[in-house]
C-alpha atoms as a PDB file:
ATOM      1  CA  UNK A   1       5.110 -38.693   3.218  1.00  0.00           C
ATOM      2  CA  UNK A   2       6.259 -35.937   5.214  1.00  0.00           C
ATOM      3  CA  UNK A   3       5.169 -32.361   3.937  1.00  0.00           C
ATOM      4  CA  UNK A   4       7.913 -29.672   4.803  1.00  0.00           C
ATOM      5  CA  UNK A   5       6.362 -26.346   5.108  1.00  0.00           C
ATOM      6  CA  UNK A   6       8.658 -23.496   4.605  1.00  0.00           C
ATOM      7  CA  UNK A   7       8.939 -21.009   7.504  1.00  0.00           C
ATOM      8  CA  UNK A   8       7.137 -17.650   7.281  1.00  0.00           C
ATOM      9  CA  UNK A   9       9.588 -14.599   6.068  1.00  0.00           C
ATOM     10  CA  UNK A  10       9.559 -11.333   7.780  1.00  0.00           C
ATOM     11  CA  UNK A  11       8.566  -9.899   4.352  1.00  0.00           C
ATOM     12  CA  UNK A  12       5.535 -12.171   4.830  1.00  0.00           C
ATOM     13  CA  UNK A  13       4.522 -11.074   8.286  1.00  0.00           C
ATOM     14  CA  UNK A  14       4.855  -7.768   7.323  1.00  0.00           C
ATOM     15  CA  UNK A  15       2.302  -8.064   4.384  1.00  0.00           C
ATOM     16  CA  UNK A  16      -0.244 -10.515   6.703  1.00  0.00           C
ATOM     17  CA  UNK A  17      -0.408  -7.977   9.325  1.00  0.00           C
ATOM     18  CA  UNK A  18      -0.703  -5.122   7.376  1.00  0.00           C
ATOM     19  CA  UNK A  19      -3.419  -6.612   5.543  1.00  0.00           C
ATOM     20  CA  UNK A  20      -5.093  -7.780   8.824  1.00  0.00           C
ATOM     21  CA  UNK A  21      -4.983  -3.976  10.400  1.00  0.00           C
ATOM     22  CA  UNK A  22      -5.869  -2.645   6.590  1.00  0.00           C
ATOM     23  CA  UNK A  23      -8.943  -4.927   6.280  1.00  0.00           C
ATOM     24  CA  UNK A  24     -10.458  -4.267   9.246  1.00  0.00           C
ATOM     25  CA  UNK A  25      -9.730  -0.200   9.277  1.00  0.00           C
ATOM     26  CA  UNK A  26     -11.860  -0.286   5.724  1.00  0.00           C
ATOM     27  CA  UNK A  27     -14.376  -2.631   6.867  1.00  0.00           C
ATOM     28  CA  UNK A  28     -14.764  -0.057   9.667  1.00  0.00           C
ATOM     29  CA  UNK A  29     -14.458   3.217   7.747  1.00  0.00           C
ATOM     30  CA  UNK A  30     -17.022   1.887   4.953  1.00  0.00           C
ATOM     31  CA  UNK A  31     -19.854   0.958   7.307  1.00  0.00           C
ATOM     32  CA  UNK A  32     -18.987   4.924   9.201  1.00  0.00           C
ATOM     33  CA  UNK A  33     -17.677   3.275  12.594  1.00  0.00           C
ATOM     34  CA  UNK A  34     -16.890   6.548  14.246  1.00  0.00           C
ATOM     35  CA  UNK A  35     -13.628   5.108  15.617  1.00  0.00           C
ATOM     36  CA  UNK A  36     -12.377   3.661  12.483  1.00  0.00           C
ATOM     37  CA  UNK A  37     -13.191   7.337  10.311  1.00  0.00           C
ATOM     38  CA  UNK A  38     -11.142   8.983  12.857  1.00  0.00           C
ATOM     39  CA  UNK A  39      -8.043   6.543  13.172  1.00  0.00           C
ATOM     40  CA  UNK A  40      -8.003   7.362   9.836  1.00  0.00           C
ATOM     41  CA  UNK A  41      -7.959  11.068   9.579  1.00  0.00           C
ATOM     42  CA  UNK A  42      -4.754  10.673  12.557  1.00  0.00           C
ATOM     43  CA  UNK A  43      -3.206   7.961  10.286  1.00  0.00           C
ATOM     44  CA  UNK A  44      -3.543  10.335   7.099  1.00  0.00           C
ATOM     45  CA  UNK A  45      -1.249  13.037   8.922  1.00  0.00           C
ATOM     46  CA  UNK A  46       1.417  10.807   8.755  1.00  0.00           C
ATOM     47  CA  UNK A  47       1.508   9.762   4.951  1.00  0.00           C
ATOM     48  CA  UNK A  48       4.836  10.832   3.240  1.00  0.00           C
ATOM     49  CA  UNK A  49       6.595  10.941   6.640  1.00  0.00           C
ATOM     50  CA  UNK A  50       8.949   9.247   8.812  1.00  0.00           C
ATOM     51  CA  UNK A  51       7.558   7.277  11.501  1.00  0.00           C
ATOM     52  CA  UNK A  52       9.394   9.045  14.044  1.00  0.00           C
ATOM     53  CA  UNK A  53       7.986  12.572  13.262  1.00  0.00           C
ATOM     54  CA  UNK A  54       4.543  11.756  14.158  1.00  0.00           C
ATOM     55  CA  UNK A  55       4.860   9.735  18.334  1.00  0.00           C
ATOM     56  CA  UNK A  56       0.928  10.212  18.463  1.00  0.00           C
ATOM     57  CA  UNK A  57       0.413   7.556  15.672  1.00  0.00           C
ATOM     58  CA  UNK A  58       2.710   4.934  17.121  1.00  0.00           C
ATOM     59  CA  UNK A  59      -0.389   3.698  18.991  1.00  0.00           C
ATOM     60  CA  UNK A  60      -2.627   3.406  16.283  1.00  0.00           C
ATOM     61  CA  UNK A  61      -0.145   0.939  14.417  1.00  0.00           C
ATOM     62  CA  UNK A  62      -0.318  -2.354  16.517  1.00  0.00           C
ATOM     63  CA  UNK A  63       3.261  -4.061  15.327  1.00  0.00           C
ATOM     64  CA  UNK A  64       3.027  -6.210  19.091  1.00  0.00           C
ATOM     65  CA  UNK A  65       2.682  -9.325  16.602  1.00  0.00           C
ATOM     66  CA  UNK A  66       5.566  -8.410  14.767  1.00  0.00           C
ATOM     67  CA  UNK A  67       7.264  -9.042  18.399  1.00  0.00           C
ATOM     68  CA  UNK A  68       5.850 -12.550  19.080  1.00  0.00           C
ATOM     69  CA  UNK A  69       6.887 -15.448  17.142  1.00  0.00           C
ATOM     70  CA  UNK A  70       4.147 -18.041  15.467  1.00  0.00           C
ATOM     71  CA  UNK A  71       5.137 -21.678  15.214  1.00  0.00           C
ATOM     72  CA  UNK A  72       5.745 -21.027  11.593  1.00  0.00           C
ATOM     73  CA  UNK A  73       8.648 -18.496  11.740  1.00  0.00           C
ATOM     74  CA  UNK A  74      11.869 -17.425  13.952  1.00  0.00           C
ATOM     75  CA  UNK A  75      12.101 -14.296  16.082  1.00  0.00           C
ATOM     76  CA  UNK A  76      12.629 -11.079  14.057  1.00  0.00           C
ATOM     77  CA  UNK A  77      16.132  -9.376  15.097  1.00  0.00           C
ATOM     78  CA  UNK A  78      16.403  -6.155  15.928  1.00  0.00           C
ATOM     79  CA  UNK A  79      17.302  -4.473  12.496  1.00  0.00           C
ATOM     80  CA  UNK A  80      14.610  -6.548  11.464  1.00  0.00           C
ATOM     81  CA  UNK A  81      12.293  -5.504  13.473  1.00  0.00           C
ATOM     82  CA  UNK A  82      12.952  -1.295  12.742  1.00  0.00           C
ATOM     83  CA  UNK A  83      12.213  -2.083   8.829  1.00  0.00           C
ATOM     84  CA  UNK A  84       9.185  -4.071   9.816  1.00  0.00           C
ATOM     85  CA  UNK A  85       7.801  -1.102  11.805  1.00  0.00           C
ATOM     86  CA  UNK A  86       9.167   1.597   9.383  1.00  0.00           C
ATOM     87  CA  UNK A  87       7.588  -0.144   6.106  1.00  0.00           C
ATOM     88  CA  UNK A  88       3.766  -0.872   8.134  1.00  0.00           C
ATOM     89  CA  UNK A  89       3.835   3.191   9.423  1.00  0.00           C
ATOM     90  CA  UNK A  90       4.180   3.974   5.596  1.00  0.00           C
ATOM     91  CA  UNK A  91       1.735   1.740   3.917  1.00  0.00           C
ATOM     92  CA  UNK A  92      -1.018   2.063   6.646  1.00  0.00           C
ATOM     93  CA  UNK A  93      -0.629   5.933   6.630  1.00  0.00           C
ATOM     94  CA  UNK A  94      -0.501   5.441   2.390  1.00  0.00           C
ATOM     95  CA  UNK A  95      -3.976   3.674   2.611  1.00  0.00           C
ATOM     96  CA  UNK A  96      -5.396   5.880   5.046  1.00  0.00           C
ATOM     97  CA  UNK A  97      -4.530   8.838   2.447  1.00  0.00           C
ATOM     98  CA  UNK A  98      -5.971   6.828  -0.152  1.00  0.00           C
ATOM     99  CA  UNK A  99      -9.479   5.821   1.364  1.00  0.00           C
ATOM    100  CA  UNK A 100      -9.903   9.324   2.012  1.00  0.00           C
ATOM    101  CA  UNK A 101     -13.636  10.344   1.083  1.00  0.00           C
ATOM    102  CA  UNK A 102     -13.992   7.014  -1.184  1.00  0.00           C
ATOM    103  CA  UNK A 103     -17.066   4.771  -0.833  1.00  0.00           C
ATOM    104  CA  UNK A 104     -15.471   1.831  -1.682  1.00  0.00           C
ATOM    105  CA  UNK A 105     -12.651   0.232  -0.509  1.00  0.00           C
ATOM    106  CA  UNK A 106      -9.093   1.205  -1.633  1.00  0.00           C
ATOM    107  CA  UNK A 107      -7.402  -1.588  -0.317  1.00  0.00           C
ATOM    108  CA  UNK A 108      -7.794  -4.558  -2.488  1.00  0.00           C
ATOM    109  CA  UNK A 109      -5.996  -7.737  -2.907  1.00  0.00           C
ATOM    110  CA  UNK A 110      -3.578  -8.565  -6.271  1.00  0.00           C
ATOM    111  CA  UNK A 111      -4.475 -11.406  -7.146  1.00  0.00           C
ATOM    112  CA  UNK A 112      -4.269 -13.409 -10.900  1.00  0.00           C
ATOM    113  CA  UNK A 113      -6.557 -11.546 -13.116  1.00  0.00           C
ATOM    114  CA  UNK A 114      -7.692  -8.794 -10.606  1.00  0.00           C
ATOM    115  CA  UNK A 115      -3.613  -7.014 -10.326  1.00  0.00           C
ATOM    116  CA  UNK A 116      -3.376  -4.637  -7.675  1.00  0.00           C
ATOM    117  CA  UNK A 117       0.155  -4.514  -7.474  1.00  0.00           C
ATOM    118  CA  UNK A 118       1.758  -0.383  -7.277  1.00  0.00           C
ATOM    119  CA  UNK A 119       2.745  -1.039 -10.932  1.00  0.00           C
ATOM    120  CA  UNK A 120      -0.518  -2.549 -12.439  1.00  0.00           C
ATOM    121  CA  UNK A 121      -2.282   0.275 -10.821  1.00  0.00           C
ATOM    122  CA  UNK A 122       0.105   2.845 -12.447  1.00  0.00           C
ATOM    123  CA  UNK A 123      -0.959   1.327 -15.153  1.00  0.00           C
ATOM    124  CA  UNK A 124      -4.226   1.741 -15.211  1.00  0.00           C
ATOM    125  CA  UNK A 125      -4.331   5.127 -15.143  1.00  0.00           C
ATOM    126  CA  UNK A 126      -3.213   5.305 -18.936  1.00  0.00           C
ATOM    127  CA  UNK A 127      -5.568   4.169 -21.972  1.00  0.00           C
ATOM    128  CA  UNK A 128      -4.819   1.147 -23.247  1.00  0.00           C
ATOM    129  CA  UNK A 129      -1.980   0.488 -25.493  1.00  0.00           C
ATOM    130  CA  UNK A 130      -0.650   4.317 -24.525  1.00  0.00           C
ATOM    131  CA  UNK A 131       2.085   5.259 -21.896  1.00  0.00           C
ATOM    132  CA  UNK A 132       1.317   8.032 -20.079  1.00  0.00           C
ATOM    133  CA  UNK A 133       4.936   9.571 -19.631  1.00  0.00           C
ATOM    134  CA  UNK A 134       4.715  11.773 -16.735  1.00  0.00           C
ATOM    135  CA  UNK A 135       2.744   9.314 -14.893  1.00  0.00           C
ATOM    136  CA  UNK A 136       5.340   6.706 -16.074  1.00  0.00           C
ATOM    137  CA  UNK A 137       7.681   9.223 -14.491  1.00  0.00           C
ATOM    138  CA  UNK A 138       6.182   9.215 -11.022  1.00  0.00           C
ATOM    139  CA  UNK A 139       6.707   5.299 -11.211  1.00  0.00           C
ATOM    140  CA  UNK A 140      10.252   5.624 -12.277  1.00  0.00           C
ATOM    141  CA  UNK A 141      11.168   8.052  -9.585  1.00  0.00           C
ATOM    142  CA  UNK A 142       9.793   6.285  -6.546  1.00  0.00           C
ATOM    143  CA  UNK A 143      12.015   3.729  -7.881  1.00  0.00           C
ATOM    144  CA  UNK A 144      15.183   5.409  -7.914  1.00  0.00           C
ATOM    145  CA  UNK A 145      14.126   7.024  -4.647  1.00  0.00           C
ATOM    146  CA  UNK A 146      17.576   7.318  -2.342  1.00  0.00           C
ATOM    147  CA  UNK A 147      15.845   6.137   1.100  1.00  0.00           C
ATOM    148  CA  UNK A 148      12.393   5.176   2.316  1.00  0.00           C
ATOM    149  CA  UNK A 149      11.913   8.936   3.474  1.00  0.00           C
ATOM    150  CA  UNK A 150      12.104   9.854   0.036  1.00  0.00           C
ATOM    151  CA  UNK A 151      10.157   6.681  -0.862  1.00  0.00           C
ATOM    152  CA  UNK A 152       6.989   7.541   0.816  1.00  0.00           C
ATOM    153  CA  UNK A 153       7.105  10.969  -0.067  1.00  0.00           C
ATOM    154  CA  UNK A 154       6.498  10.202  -4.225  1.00  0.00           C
ATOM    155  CA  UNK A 155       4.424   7.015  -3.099  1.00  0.00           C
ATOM    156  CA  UNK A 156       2.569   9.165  -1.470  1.00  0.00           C
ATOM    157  CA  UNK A 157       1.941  11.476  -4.782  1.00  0.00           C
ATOM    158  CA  UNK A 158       1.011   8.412  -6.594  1.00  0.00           C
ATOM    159  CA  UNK A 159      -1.195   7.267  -4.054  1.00  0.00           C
ATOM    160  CA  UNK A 160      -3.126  10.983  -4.325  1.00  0.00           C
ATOM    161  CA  UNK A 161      -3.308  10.148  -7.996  1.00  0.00           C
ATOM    162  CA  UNK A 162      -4.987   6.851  -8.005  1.00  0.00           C
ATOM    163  CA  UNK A 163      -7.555   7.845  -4.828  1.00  0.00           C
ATOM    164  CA  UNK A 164      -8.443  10.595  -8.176  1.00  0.00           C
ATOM    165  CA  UNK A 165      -8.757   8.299 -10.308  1.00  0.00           C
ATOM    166  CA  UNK A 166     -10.809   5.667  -7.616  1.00  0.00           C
ATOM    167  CA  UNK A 167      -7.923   2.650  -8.672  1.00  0.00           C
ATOM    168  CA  UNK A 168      -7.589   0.323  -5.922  1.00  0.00           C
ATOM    169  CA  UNK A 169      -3.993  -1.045  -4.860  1.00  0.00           C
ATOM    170  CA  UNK A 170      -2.531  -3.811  -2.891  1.00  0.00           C
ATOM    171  CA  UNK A 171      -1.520  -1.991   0.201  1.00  0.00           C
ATOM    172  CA  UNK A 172      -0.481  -5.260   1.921  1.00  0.00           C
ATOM    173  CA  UNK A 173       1.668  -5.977  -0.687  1.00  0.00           C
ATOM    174  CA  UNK A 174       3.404  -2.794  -0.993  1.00  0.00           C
ATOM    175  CA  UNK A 175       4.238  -3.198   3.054  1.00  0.00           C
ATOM    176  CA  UNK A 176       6.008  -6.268   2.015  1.00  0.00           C
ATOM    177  CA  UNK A 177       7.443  -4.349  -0.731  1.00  0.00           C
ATOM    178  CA  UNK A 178       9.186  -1.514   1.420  1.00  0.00           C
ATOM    179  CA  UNK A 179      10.347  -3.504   4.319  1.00  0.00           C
ATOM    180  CA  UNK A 180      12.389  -5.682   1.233  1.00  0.00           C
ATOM    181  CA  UNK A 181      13.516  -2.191  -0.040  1.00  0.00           C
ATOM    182  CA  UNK A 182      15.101  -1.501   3.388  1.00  0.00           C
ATOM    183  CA  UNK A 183      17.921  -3.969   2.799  1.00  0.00           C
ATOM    184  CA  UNK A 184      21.046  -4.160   0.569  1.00  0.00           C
ATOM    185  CA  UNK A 185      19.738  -5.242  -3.061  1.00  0.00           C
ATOM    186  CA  UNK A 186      16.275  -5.161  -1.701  1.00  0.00           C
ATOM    187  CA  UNK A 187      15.714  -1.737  -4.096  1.00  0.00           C
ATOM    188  CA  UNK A 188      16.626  -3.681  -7.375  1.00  0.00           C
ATOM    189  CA  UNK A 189      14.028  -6.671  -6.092  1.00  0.00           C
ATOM    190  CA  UNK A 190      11.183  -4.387  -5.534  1.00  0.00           C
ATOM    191  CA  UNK A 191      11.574  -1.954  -8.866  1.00  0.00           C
ATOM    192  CA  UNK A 192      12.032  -5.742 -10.974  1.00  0.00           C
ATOM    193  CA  UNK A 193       8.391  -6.538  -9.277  1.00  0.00           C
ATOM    194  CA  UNK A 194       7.043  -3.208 -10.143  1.00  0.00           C
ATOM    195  CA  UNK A 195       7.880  -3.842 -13.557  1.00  0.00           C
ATOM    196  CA  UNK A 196       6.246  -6.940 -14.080  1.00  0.00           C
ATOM    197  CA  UNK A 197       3.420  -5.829 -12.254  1.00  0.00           C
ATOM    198  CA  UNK A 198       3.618  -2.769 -14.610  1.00  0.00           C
ATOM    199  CA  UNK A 199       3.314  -5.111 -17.633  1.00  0.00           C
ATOM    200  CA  UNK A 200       0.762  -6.989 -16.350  1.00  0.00           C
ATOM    201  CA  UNK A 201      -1.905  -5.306 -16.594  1.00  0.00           C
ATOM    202  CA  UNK A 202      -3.155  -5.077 -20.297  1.00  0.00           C
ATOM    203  CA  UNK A 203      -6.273  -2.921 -19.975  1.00  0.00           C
ATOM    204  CA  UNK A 204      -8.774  -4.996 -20.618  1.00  0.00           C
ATOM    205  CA  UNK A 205     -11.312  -5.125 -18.584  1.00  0.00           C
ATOM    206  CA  UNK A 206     -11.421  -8.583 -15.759  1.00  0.00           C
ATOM    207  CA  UNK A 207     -14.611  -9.478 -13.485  1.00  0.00           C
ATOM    208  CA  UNK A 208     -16.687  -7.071 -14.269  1.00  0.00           C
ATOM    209  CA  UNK A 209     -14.563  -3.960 -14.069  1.00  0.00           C
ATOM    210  CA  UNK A 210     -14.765  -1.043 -16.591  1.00  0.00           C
ATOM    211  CA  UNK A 211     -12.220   0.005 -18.506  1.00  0.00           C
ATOM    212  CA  UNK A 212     -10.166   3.023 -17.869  1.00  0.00           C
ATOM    213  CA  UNK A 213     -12.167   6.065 -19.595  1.00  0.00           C
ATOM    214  CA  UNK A 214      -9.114   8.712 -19.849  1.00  0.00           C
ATOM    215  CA  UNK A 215     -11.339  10.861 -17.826  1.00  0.00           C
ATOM    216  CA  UNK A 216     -10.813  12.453 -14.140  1.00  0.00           C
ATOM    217  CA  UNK A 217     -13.400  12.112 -11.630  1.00  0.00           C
ATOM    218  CA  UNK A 218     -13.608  13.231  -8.511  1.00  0.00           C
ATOM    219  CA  UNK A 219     -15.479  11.857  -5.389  1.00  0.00           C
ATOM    220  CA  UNK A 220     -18.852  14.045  -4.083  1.00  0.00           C
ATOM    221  CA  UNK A 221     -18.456  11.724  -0.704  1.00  0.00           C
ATOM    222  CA  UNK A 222     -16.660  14.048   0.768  1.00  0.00           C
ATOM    223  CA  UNK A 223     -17.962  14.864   4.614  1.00  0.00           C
ATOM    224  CA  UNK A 224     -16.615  16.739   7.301  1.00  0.00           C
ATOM    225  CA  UNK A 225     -15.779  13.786   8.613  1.00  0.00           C
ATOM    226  CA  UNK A 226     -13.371  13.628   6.118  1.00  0.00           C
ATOM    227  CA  UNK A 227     -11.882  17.161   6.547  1.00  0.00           C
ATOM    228  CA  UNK A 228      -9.297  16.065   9.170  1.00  0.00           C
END
């Protein structure tokens, strides 16, 4: 029997090679690889902005596989390829933002009983069985946000929340998530996803994790490496 294997989506590529570039930046940054740290601090510049307002960080973002095509999938057209750029600039500069001064890593992978997803981590910043309204709020409005520019910029308030509160998020997955946004109906997708991601999470505590506490902490790691 013949298996068929369905080709790769854009949307896919997107989320593998952000999560390639994202992996390897936090394996770097956590074991203080001097050239990792400060990629970082450049790439943290750029959170809540276009990717055409910063040229100095187009460098750090390597998109050349988003311009090569694996057996698996078709070329990526033009328009195709500006969303695909636009929606990696914003995630990696998100993570960069939210890895700032944490020990751990910030980027972690949602995954059946482990949710990372933007809305599970919303989530978790509220005690179990209570919504947190104006952090439901923050949710709500990236949601309705008009355009990506707006997009990033309350992303990248919600991102400076959970870095407070040390809750990891699927970074990868959120790339994937705002080059879908960038088409016609691709808003309405994305929000339905953030909702059930939202309602995933139950607050119970999975592997090993603690609970949330319903208190704020804040990192002593920070360095002057960090200051940038």
């Amino acid at each position: 029997m013949t298996t068929v294997t369905a080709p790769v989506t854009p949307r896919e590529r997107v989320a593998r090679l952000a999560a390639g570039h994202i992996a390897t930046l936090q394996r770097g940054y956590l074991d203080d690889q001097p050239r990792a740290v400060a990629t970082l601090a450049r790439l943290r510049r750029g959170a809540g902005r276009e990717a055409g307002q910063l040229p100095d960080l187009w460098a750090l973002i390597d998109t050349g596989p988003l311009h090569q095509t694996p057996d698996d999938a078709r070329p990526l057209s033009e328009s195709e390829l500006i969303r695909a750029e636009d929606a990696l600039h914003v995630a990696l500069t998100l993570y960069a933002l939210h890895q700032q001064s944490r020990r751990s890593g910030m980027y972690q992978a949602d995954r059946p009983g482990r949710r990372r997803g933007l809305g599970a981590a919303v989530r978790r910043m509220m005690k179990p069985g209570e919504i947190d309204e104006p952090v439901h709020k923050r949710l709500v409005r990236a949601g309705t946000s008009p355009d990506l520019a707006v997009l990033a910029q309350r992303l990248r308030d919600i991102v400076v929340l959970l870095r407070r509160e040390d809750i990891e998020l699927d970074h990868a997955q959120l790339a994937g998530q705002l080059y879908t946004w960038q088409w016609p109906g691709g808003a309405d997708t994305v929000r339905r996803e953030w909702g059930r991601s939202f309602h995933a999470w139950q607050g119970k505590p999975t592997d090993g994790e603690p609970s949330f506490t319903g208190t704020h902490t804040t990192s002593t790691a920070n360095t002057d490496k960090d200051a940038s």
